[in-house]
Protein backbone atom coordinates (compact mmCIF):
# COMPACT_ATOMS: atom_id res chain seq x y z
CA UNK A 1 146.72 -48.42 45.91
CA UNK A 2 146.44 -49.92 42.56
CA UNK A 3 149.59 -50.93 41.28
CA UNK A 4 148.27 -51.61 37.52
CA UNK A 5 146.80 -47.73 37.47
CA UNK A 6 150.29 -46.31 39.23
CA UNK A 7 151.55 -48.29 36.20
CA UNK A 8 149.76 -46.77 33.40
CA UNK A 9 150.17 -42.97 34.93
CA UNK A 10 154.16 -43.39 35.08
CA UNK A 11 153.86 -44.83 31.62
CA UNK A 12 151.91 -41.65 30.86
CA UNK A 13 154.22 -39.19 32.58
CA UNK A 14 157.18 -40.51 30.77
CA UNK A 15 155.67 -39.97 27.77
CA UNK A 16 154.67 -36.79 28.37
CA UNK A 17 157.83 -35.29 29.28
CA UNK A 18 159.84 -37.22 26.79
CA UNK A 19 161.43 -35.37 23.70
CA UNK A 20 159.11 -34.14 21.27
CA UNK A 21 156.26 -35.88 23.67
CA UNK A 22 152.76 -34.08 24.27
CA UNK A 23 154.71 -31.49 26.41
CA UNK A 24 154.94 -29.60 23.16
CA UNK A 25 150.93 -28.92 23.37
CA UNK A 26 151.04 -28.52 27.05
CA UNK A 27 152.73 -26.87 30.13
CA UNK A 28 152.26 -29.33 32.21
CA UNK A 29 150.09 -32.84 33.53
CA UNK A 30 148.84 -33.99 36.82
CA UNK A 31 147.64 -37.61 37.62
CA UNK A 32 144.46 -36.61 39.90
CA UNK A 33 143.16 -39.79 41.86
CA UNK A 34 139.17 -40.25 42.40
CA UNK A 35 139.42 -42.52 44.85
CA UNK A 36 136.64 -44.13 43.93
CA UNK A 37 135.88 -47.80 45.62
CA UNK A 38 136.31 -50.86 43.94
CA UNK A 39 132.95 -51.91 44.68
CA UNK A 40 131.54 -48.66 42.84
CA UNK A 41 133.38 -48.83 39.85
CA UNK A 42 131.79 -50.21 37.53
CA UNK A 43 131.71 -49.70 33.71
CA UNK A 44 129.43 -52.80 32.27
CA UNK A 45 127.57 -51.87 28.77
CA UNK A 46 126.55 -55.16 28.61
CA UNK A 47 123.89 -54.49 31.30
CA UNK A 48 122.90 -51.19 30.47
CA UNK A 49 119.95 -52.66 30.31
CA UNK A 50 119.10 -54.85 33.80
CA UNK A 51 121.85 -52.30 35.90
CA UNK A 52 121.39 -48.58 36.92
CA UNK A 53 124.61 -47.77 37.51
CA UNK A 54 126.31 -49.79 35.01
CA UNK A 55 128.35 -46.60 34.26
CA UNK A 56 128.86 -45.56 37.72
CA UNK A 57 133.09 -45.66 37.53
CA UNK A 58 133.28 -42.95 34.31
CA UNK A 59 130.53 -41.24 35.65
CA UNK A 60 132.45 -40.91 39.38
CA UNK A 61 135.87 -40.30 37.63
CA UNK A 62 134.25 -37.26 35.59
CA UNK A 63 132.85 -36.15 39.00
CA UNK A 64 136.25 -36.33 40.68
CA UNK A 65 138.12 -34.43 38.31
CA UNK A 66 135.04 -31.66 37.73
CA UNK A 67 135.46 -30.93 42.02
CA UNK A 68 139.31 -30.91 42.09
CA UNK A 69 139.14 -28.35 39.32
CA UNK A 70 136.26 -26.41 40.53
CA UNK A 71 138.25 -26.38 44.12
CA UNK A 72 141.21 -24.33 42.97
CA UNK A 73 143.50 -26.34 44.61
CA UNK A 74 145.26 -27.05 41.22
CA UNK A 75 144.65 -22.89 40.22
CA UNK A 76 142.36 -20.90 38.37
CA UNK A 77 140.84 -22.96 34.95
CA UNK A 78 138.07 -21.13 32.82
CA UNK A 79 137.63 -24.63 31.23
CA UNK A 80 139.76 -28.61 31.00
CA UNK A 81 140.00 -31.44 28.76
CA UNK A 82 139.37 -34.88 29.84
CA UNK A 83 140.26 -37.29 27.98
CA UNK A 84 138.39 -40.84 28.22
CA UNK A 85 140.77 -43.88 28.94
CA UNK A 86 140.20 -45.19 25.55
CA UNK A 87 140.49 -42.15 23.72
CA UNK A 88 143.65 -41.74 21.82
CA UNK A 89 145.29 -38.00 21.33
């Protein structure tokens, strides 16, 4: 439902499948959503200090993606790769 993230994924797909793109290194990508509420993600360092879950929305995302792979639904992985949002490959 978020039109900015549907933005970024396309941007990330088309990259990925363009000529001499990542799909060199890989077989293949899938855009997994975590579904995660609005009012539960949250990624503040700033209060790290005063807010428990300050880190909640990484922490949820890394979550997410450990059940879909642990599910099968996507096949059989002895292992994945994620790569944080500001992490460049």
């Amino acid at each position: 439902d978020n039109e900015e993230a549907m933005k970024s994924v396309d941007e990330i797909m088309n990259e990925f499948f363009s000529p001499g793109g990542w799909s060199k290194c890989f077989d293949n990508i899938y855009a997994i959503e975590a579904n995660i509420p609005k009012e539960l993600d949250l990624y503040i360092p700033a209060a790290q200090e005063e807010l428990y879950n300050w880190v909640n929305g990484p922490n949820r995302q890394f979550e997410a993606a450990f059940r879909v792979i642990q599910s099968g639904e996507w096949g059989q992985y002895d292992g994945f790769y994620l790569m944080e949002g500001d992490s460049v490959p």
